[in-house]
Protein backbone atom coordinates (compact mmCIF):
# COMPACT_ATOMS: atom_id res chain seq x y z
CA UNK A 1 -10.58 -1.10 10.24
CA UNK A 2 -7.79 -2.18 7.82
CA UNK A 3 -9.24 -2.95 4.33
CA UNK A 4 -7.41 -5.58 2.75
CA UNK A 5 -3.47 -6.80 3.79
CA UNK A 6 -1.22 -8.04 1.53
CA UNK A 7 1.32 -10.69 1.61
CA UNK A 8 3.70 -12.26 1.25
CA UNK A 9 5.83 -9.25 0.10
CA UNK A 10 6.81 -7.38 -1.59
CA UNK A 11 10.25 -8.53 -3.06
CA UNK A 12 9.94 -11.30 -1.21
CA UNK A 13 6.92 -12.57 -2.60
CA UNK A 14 9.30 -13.51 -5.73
CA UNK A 15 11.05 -15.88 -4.17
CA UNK A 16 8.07 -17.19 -1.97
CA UNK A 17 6.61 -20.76 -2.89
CA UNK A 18 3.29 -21.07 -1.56
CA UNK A 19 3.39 -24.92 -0.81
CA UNK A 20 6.13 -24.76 1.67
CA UNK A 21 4.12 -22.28 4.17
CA UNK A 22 1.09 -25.70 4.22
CA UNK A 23 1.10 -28.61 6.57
CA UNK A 24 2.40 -29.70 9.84
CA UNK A 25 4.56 -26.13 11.04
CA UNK A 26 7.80 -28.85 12.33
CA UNK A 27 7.19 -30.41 8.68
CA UNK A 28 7.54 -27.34 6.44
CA UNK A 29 11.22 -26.69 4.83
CA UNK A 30 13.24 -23.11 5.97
CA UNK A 31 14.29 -21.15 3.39
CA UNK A 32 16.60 -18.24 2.69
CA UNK A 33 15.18 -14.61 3.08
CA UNK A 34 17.89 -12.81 0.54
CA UNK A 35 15.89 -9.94 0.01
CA UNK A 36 16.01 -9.20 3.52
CA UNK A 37 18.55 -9.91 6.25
CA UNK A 38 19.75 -13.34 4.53
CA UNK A 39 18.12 -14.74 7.77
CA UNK A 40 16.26 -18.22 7.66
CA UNK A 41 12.82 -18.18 6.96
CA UNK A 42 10.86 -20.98 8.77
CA UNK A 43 7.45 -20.67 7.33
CA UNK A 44 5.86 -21.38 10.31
CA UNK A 45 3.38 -18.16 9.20
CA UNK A 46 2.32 -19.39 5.64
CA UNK A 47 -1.07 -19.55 3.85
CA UNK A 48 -3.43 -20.69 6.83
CA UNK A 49 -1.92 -18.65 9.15
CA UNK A 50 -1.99 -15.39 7.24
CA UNK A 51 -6.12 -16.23 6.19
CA UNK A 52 -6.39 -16.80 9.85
CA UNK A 53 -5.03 -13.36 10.49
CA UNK A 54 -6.90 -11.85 8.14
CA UNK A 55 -10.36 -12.84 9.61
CA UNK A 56 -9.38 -12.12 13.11
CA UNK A 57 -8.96 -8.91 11.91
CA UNK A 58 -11.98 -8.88 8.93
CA UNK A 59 -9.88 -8.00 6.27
CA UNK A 60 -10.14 -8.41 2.59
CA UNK A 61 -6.26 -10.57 1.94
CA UNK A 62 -4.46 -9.36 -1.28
CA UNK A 63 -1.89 -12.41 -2.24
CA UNK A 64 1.36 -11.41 -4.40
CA UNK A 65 1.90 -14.49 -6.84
CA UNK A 66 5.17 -15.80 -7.32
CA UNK A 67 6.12 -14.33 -11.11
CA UNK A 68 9.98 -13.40 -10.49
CA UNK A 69 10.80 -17.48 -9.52
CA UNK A 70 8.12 -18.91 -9.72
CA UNK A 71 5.58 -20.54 -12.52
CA UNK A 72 1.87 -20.49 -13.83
CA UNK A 73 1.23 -24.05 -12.66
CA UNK A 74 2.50 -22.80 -8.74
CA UNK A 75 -0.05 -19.47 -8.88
CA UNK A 76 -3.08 -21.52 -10.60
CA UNK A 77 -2.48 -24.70 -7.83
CA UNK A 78 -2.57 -21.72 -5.26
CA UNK A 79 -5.69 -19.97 -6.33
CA UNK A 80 -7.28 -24.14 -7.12
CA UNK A 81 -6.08 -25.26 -3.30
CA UNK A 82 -7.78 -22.06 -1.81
CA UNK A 83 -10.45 -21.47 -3.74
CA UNK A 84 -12.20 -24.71 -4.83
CA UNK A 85 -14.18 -27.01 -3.48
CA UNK A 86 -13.91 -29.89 -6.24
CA UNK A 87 -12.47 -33.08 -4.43
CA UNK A 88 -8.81 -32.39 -6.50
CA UNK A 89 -5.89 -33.51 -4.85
CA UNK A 90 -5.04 -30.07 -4.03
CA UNK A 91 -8.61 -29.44 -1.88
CA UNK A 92 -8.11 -32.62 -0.48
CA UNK A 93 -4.97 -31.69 0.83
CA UNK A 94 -6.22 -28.29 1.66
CA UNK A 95 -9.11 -30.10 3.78
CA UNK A 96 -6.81 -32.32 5.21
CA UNK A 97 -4.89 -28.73 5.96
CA UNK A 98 -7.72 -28.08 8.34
CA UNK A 99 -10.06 -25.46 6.08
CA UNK A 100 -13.11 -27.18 4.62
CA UNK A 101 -14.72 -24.75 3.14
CA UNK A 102 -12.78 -22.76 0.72
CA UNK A 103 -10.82 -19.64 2.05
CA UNK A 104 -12.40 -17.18 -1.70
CA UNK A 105 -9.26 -15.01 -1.73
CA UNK A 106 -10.04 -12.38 -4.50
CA UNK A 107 -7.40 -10.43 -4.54
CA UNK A 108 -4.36 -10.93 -6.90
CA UNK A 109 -0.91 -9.19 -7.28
CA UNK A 110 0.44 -11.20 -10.54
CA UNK A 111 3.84 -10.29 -10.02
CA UNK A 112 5.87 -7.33 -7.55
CA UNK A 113 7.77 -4.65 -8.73
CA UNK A 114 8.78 -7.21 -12.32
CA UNK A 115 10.79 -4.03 -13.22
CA UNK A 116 12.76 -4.17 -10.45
CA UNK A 117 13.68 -7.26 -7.76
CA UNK A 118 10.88 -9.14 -9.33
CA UNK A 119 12.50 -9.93 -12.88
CA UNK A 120 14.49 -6.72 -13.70
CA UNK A 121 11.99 -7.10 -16.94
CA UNK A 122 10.77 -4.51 -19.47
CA UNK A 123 7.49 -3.71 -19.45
CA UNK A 124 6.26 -5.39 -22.76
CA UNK A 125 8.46 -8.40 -21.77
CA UNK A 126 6.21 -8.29 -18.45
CA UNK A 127 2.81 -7.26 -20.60
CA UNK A 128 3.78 -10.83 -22.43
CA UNK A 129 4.49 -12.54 -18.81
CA UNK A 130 1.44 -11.22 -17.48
CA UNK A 131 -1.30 -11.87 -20.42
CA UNK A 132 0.22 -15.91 -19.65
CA UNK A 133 -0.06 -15.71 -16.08
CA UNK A 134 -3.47 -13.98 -16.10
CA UNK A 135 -5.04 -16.88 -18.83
CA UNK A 136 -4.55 -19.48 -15.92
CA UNK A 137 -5.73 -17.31 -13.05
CA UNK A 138 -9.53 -18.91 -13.21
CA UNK A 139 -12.43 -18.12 -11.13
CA UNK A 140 -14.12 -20.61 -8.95
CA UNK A 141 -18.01 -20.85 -8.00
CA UNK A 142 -18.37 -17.75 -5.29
CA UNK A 143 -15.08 -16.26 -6.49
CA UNK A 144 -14.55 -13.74 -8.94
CA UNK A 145 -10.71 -13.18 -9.25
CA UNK A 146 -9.54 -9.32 -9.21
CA UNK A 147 -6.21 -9.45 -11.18
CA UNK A 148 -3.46 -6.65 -10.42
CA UNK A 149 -0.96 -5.64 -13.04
CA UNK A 150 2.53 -5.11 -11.73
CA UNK A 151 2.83 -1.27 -12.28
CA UNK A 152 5.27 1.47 -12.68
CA UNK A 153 8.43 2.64 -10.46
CA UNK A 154 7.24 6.33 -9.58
CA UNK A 155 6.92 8.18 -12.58
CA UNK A 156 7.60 5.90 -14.79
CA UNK A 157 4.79 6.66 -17.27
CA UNK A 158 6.04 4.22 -19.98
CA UNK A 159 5.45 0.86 -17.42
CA UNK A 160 2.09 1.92 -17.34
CA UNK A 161 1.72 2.82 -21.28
CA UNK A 162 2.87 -0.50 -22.74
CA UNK A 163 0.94 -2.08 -19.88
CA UNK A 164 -2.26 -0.26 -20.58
CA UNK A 165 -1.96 -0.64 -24.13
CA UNK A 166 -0.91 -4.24 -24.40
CA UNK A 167 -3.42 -6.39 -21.36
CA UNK A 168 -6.72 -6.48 -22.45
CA UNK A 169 -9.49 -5.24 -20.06
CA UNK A 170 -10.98 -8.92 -19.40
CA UNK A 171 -7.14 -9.59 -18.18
CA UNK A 172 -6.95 -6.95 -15.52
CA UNK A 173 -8.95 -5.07 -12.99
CA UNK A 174 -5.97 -3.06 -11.69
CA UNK A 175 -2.31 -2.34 -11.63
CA UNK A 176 -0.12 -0.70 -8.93
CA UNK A 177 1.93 1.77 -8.49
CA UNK A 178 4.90 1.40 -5.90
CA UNK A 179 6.50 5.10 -4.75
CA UNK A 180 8.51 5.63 -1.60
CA UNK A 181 9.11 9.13 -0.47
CA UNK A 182 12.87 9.39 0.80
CA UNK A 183 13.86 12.98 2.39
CA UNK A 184 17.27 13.26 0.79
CA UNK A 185 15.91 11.82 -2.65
CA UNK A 186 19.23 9.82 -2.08
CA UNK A 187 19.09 5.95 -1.49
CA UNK A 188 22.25 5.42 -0.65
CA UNK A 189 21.64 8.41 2.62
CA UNK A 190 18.55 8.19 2.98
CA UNK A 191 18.17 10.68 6.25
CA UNK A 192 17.42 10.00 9.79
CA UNK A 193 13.91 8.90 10.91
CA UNK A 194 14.72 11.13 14.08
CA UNK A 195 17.19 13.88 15.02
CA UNK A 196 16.87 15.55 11.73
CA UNK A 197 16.45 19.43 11.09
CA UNK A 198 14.14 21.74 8.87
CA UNK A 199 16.05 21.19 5.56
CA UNK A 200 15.19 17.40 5.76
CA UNK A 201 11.76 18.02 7.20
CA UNK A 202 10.66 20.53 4.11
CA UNK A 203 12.54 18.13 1.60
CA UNK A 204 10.60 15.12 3.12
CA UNK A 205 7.00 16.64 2.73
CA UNK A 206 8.20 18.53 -0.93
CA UNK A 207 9.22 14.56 -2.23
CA UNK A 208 6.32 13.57 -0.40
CA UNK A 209 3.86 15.73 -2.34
CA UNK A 210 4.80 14.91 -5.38
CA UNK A 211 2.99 11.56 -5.61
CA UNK A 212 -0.17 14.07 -6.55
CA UNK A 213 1.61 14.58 -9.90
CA UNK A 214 3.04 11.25 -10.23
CA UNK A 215 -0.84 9.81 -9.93
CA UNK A 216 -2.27 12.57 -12.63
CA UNK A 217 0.31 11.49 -15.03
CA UNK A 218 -0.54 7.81 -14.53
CA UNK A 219 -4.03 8.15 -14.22
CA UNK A 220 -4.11 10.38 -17.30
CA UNK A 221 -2.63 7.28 -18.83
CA UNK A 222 -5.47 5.37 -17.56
CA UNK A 223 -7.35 7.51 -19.00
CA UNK A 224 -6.48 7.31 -22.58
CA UNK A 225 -7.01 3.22 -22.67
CA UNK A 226 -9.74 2.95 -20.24
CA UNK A 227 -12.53 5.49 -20.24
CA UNK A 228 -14.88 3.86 -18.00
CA UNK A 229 -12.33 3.70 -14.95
CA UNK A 230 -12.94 -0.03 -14.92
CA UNK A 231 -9.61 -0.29 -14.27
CA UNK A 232 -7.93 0.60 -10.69
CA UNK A 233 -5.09 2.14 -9.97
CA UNK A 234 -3.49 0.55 -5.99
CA UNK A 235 -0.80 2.42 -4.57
CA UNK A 236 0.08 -0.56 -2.51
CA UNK A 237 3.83 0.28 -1.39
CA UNK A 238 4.33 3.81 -0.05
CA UNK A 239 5.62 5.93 2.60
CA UNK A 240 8.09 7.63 4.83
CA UNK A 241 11.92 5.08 4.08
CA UNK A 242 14.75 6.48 6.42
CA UNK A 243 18.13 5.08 7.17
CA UNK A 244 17.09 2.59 9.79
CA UNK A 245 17.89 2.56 13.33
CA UNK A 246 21.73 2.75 14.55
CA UNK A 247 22.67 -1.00 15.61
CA UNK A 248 19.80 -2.67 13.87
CA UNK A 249 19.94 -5.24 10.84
CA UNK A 250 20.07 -3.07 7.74
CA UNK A 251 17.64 -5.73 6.40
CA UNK A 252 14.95 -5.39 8.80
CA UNK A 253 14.38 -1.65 7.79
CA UNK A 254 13.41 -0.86 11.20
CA UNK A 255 12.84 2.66 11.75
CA UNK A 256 11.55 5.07 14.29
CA UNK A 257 8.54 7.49 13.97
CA UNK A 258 7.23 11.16 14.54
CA UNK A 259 5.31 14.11 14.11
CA UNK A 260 6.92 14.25 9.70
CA UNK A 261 5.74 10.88 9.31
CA UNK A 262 2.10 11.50 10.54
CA UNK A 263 2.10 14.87 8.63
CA UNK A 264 3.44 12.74 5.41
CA UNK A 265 0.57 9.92 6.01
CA UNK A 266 -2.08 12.77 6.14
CA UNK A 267 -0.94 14.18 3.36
CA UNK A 268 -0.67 11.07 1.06
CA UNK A 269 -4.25 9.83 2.69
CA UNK A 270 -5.43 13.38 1.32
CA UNK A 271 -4.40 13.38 -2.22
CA UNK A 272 -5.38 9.49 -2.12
CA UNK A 273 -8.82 10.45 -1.22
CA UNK A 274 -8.92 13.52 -3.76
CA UNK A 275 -7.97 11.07 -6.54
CA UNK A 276 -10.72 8.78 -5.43
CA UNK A 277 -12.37 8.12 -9.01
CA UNK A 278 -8.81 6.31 -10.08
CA UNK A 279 -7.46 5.37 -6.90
CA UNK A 280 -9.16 2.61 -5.22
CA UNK A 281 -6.87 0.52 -3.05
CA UNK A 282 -3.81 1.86 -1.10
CA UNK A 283 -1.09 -0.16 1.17
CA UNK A 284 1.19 1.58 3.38
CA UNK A 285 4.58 -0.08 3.49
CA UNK A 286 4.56 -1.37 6.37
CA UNK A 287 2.55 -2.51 9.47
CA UNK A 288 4.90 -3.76 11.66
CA UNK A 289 8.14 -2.85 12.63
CA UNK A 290 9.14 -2.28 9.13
CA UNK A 291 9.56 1.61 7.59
CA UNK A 292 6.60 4.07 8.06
CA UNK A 293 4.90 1.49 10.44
CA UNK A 294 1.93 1.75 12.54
CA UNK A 295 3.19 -0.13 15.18
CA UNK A 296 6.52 -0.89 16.62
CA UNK A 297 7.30 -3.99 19.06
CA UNK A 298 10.13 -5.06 21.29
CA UNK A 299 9.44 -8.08 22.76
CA UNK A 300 6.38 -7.90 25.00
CA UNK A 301 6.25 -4.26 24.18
CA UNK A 302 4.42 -2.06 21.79
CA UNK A 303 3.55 1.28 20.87
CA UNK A 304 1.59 3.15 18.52
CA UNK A 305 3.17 5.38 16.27
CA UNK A 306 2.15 8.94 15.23
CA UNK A 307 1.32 7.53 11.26
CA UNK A 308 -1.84 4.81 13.45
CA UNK A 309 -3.23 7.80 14.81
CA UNK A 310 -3.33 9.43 11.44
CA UNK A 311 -4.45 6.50 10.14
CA UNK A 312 -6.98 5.94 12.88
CA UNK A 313 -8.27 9.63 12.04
CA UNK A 314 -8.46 8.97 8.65
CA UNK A 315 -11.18 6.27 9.09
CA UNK A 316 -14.18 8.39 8.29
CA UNK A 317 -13.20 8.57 5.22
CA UNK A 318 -13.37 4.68 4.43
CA UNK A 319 -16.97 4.02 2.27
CA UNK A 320 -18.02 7.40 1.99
CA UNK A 321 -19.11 9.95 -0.57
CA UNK A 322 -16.32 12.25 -1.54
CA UNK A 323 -16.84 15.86 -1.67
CA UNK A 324 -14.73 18.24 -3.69
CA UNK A 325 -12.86 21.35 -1.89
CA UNK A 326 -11.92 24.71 -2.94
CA UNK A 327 -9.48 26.39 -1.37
CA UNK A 328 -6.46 28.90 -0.99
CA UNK A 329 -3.09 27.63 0.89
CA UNK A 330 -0.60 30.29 1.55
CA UNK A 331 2.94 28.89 0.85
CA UNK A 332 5.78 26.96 3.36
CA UNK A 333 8.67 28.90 2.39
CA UNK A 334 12.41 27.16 3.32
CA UNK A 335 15.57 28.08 1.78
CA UNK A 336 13.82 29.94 -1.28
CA UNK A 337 11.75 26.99 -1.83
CA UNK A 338 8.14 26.53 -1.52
CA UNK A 339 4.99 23.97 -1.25
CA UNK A 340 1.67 24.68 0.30
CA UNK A 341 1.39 24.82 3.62
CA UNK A 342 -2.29 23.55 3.96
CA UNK A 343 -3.73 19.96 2.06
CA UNK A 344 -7.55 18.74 2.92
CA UNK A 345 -9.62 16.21 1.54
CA UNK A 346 -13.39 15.36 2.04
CA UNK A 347 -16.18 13.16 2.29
CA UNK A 348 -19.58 12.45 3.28
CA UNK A 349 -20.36 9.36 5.35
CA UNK A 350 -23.23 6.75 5.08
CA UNK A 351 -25.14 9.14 8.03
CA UNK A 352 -24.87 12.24 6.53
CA UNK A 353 -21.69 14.01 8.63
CA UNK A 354 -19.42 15.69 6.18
CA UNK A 355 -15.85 15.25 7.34
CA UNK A 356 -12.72 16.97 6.55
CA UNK A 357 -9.56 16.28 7.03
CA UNK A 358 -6.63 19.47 7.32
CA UNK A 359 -2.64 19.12 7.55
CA UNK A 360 -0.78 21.95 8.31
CA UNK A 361 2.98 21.45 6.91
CA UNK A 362 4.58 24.55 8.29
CA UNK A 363 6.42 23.70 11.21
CA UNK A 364 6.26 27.52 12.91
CA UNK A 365 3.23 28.83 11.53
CA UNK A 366 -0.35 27.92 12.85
CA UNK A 367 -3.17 28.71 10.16
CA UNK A 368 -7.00 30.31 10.18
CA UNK A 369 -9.18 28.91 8.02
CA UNK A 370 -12.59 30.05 6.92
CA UNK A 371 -14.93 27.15 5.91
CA UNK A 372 -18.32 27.97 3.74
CA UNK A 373 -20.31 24.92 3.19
CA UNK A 374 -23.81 26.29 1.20
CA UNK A 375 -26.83 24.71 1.78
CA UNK A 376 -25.76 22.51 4.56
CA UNK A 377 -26.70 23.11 8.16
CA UNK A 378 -25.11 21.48 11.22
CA UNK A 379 -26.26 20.63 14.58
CA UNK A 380 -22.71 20.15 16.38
CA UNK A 381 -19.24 20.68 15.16
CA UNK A 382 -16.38 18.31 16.41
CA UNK A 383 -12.59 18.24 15.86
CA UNK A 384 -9.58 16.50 16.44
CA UNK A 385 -6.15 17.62 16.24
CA UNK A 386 -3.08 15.16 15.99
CA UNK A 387 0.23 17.72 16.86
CA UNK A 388 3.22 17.58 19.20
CA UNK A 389 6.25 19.87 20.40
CA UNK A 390 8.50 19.54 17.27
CA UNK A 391 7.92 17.84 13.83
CA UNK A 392 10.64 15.13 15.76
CA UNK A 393 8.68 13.93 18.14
């Protein structure tokens, strides 16, 4: 079950107006895509289409307002045309649109990555930007608007401090955090998604692991201006980003995926789950066809990658009761570096089953573990194990 889905982007999502992806599909003006592939975007997938998606599938949709290019009038007609149902020119036209009723879209990104491809702003320029935005983001009758701060670059600790500091509580119930785990550390050579050897694969999972710190150090943060956790922190752009695929468009960021990725996914899914108290929302970048994806398509075709059935394990986890673990990992040793070889999380589900979740990073060592659960009894034990040949596979 997938959660919530966000769209449009993403960089994108700054240069996105909402009004041209409405009406008749032969009616609705292309546009450029500059962020990615400079190829021309028809918006025959726009705002009905994407809701339409989104309750096929019974997902909660996240929308990314238009803050880079965009203005406060465009966001607040958006959230008005989908979430009203006064007779204003905008439900009218929404009606008209073929959606009576109105679509309730609660989620709210106010802004993507503004330090970055979203405005290239400072983060008490984008506090300012924000507070403005936020004022005009109303809720309608049945539809209590969850606002989402634009947060930090990685480990930047100061986006989130003036951020924090500067948007008052009844302005925001969350901000992100956007971190991308590249196995050179390089963006200019990023690595291979396949066809790479151990000194990529350790360096991979060691950048990998440090999103652990990065959240303490943000949440701490969080913390110090918001006591209560009323505030949550979404990790809604992460994962595995590779060189992309030999003779595909650099701008489609299409890029196989293996055994690392899956052990990456676990991984981030485990220290996700073990920072559940701050942590409440999490997007892996992306679905389709795009980076650390869960699926991959070529034409008719399509496959399931190694990060869905991590994903697909992972499930248990969603709504449940999380349990603290104790335990010793013995260290992955490469090169005279190190990291733990074992990460676990764990929970308790709605029916009682206690599930954990183990990943194994060592690539030549299998591991024996010795589980003690007091005062809890069992009548079966099951497991599942997600492995291969190689960590390439």
């Amino acid at each position: 079950h997938v959660p919530n889905l966000r769209w449009p982007g993403g960089c994108f999502a700054d240069t996105y107006h909402w009004h041209d992806g409405v009406g008749p599909a032969a009616q609705r003006p292309k546009m450029l895509n500059l962020w990615w592939g400079n190829t021309l975007e028809d918006n025959s997938f726009g705002t009905h289409e994407f809701l339409e998606l989104c309750q096929l599938l019974g997902t909660e949709p996240y929308l990314a307002a238009n803050v880079g290019s965009g203005t406060v009038e465009e966001m607040s007609n958006w959230m008005e045309y989908l979430n009203s149902n006064e007779d204003t020119p905008r439900v009218l036209e929404r009606r008209r649109n073929g959606q009576a009723e109105p679509y309730k879209v609660s989620w709210w990104g106010i802004g993507n990555e503004s330090w970055g491809c979203g405005g290239n702003m400072t983060p008490e320029y984008y506090a300012n930007v924000y507070k403005r935005y936020a004022t005009f983001a109303h809720d309608y009758p049945g539809t209590k608007l969850k606002k989402i701060v634009s947060g930090a670059n990685g480990d930047d600790a100061n986006w989130t401090e003036v951020c924090m500091k500067n948007i008052p509580r009844r302005l925001m119930q969350a901000i992100t955090l956007h971190y991308y785990t590249l196995p050179t550390g390089n963006w200019g050579k990023k690595g291979p998604a396949t066809g790479f050897g151990e000194d990529q694969y350790f360096s991979t999972l060691r950048n990998g692991l440090k999103m652990d710190a990065i959240i303490t150090r943000h949440a701490a943060i969080m913390d110090k201006y918001d006591q209560e956790k009323r505030v949550d922190l979404i990790v809604d752009e992460w994962g595995v980003w590779t060189d992309v695929e030999p003779g595909t468009n650099p701008g489609f960021l299409y890029q196989q995926n293996t055994l690392r990725d899956a052990l990456l996914a676990g991984t981030t899914l485990n220290i996700f789950n073990n920072h559940c108290d701050r942590v409440r929302g999490a997007n892996l970048a992306q679905a389709i066809n795009v980076l650390q994806a869960l699926v991959l398509t070529d034409k008719e075709k399509m496959l399931l990658t190694p990060t869905y059935h991590v994903f697909d394990l992972y499930q248990v986890h969603q709504d449940a009761q999380y349990l603290p673990l104790q335990f010793r990992s013995p260290d992955y040793t490469f090169n005279g570096e190190k990291i733990p070889a074992l990460n676990a999380s764990a929970s308790k589900d709605k029916n009682g089953a206690v599930h954990i979740s183990l990943v194994n990073l060592d690539p030549k060592n299998a591991l024996t573990l010795e589980t003690a659960l007091p005062g809890v009894s069992f009548k079966t034990v099951t497991g599942r194990v997600l492995t291969s040949a190689s960590v390439s596979d």
